[in-house]
Protein backbone atom coordinates (compact mmCIF):
# COMPACT_ATOMS: atom_id res chain seq x y z
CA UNK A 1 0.00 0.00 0.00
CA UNK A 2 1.20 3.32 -0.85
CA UNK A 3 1.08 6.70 0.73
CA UNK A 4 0.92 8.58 -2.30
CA UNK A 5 -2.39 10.36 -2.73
CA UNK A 6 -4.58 13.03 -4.54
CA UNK A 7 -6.36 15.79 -3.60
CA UNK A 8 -8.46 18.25 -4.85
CA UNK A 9 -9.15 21.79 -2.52
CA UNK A 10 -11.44 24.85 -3.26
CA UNK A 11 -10.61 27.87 -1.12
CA UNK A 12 -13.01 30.50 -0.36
CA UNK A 13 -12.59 33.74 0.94
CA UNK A 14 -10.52 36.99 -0.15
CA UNK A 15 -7.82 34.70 -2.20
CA UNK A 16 -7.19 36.36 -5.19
CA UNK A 17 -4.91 39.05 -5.75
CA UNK A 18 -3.26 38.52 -2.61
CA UNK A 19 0.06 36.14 -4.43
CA UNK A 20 -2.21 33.23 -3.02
CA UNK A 21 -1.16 31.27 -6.52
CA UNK A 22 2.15 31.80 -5.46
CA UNK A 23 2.30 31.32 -2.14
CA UNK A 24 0.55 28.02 -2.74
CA UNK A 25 3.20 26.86 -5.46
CA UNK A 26 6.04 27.70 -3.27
CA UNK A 27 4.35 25.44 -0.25
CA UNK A 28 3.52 22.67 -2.26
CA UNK A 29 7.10 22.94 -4.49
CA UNK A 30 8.91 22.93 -0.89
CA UNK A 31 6.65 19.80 0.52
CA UNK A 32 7.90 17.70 -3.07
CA UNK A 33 4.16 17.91 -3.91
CA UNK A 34 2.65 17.93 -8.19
CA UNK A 35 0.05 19.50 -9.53
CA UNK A 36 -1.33 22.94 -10.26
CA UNK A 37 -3.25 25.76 -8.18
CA UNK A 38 -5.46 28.18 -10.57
CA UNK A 39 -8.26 31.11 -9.66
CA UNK A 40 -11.93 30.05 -9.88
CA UNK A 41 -14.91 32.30 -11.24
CA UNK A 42 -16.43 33.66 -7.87
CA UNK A 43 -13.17 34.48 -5.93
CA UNK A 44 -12.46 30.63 -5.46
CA UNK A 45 -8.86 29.27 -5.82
CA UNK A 46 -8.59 25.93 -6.75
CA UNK A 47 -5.65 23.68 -5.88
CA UNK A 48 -5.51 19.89 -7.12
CA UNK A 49 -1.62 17.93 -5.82
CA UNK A 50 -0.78 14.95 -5.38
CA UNK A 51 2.45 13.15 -3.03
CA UNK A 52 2.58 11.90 0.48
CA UNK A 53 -0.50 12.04 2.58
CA UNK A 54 1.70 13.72 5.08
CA UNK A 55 2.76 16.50 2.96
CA UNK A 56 -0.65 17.13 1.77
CA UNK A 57 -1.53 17.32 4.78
CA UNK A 58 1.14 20.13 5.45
CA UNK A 59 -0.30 21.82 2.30
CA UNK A 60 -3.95 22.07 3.72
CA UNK A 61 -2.49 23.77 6.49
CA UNK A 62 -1.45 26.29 4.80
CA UNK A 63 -4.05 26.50 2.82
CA UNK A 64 -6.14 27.41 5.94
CA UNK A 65 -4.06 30.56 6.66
CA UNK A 66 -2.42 31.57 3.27
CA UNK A 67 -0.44 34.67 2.70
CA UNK A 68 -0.62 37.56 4.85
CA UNK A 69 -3.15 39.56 2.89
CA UNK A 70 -5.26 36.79 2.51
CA UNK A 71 -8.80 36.05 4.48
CA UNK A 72 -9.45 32.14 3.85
CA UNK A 73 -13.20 31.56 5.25
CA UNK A 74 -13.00 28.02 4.27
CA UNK A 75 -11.08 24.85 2.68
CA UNK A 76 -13.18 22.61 0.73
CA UNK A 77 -11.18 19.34 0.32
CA UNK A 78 -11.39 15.87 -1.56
CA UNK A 79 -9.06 12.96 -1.69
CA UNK A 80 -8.68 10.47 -4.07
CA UNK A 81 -6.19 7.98 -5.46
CA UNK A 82 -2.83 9.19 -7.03
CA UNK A 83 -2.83 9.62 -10.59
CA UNK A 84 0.91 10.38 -11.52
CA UNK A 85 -0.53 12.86 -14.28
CA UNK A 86 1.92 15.81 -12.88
CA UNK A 87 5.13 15.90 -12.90
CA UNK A 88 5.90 19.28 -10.81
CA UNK A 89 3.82 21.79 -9.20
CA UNK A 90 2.32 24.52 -11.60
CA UNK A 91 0.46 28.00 -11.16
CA UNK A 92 -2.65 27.85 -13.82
CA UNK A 93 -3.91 31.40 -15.56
């Protein structure tokens, strides 16, 4: 059994134009995590990685708190199984 995972996260709150893109990247690049983080119609980011549970895990954290302009109301989060399809972290336009 592996610990390599998926999972998919929808933040809410005041998360865009605040770097949150790229203070997301630079988490999830540090952690060793894949995957990309984008902006969502309605002032939603969107953030789907994959890696260790454990790091993930890390990742939601910061997800929760997010750069210092930021105001994250909530984390909306999914798991799945790993898919491999990334092969580094990437910021989505």
């Amino acid at each position: 059994m592996t610990d390599l995972v998926s999972v998919h996260a929808v933040v809410y709150g005041y998360v865009q134009g605040v770097f949150f893109r790229d203070f997301v990247s630079r988490r999830a690049t540090e952690l060793g995590l894949t995957g990309y983080v984008r902006n969502l119609p309605g002032r939603a980011v969107e953030v789907h990685a994959e890696g260790k549970r454990k790091q993930l895990e890390e990742l939601i954290d910061h997800l929760k708190v997010g750069p210092p302009a930021a105001k994250v109301e909530k984390v909306v989060t999914n798991w799945s199984e790993y898919t491999g399809n990334y092969s580094y972290f990437s910021i989505r336009y």
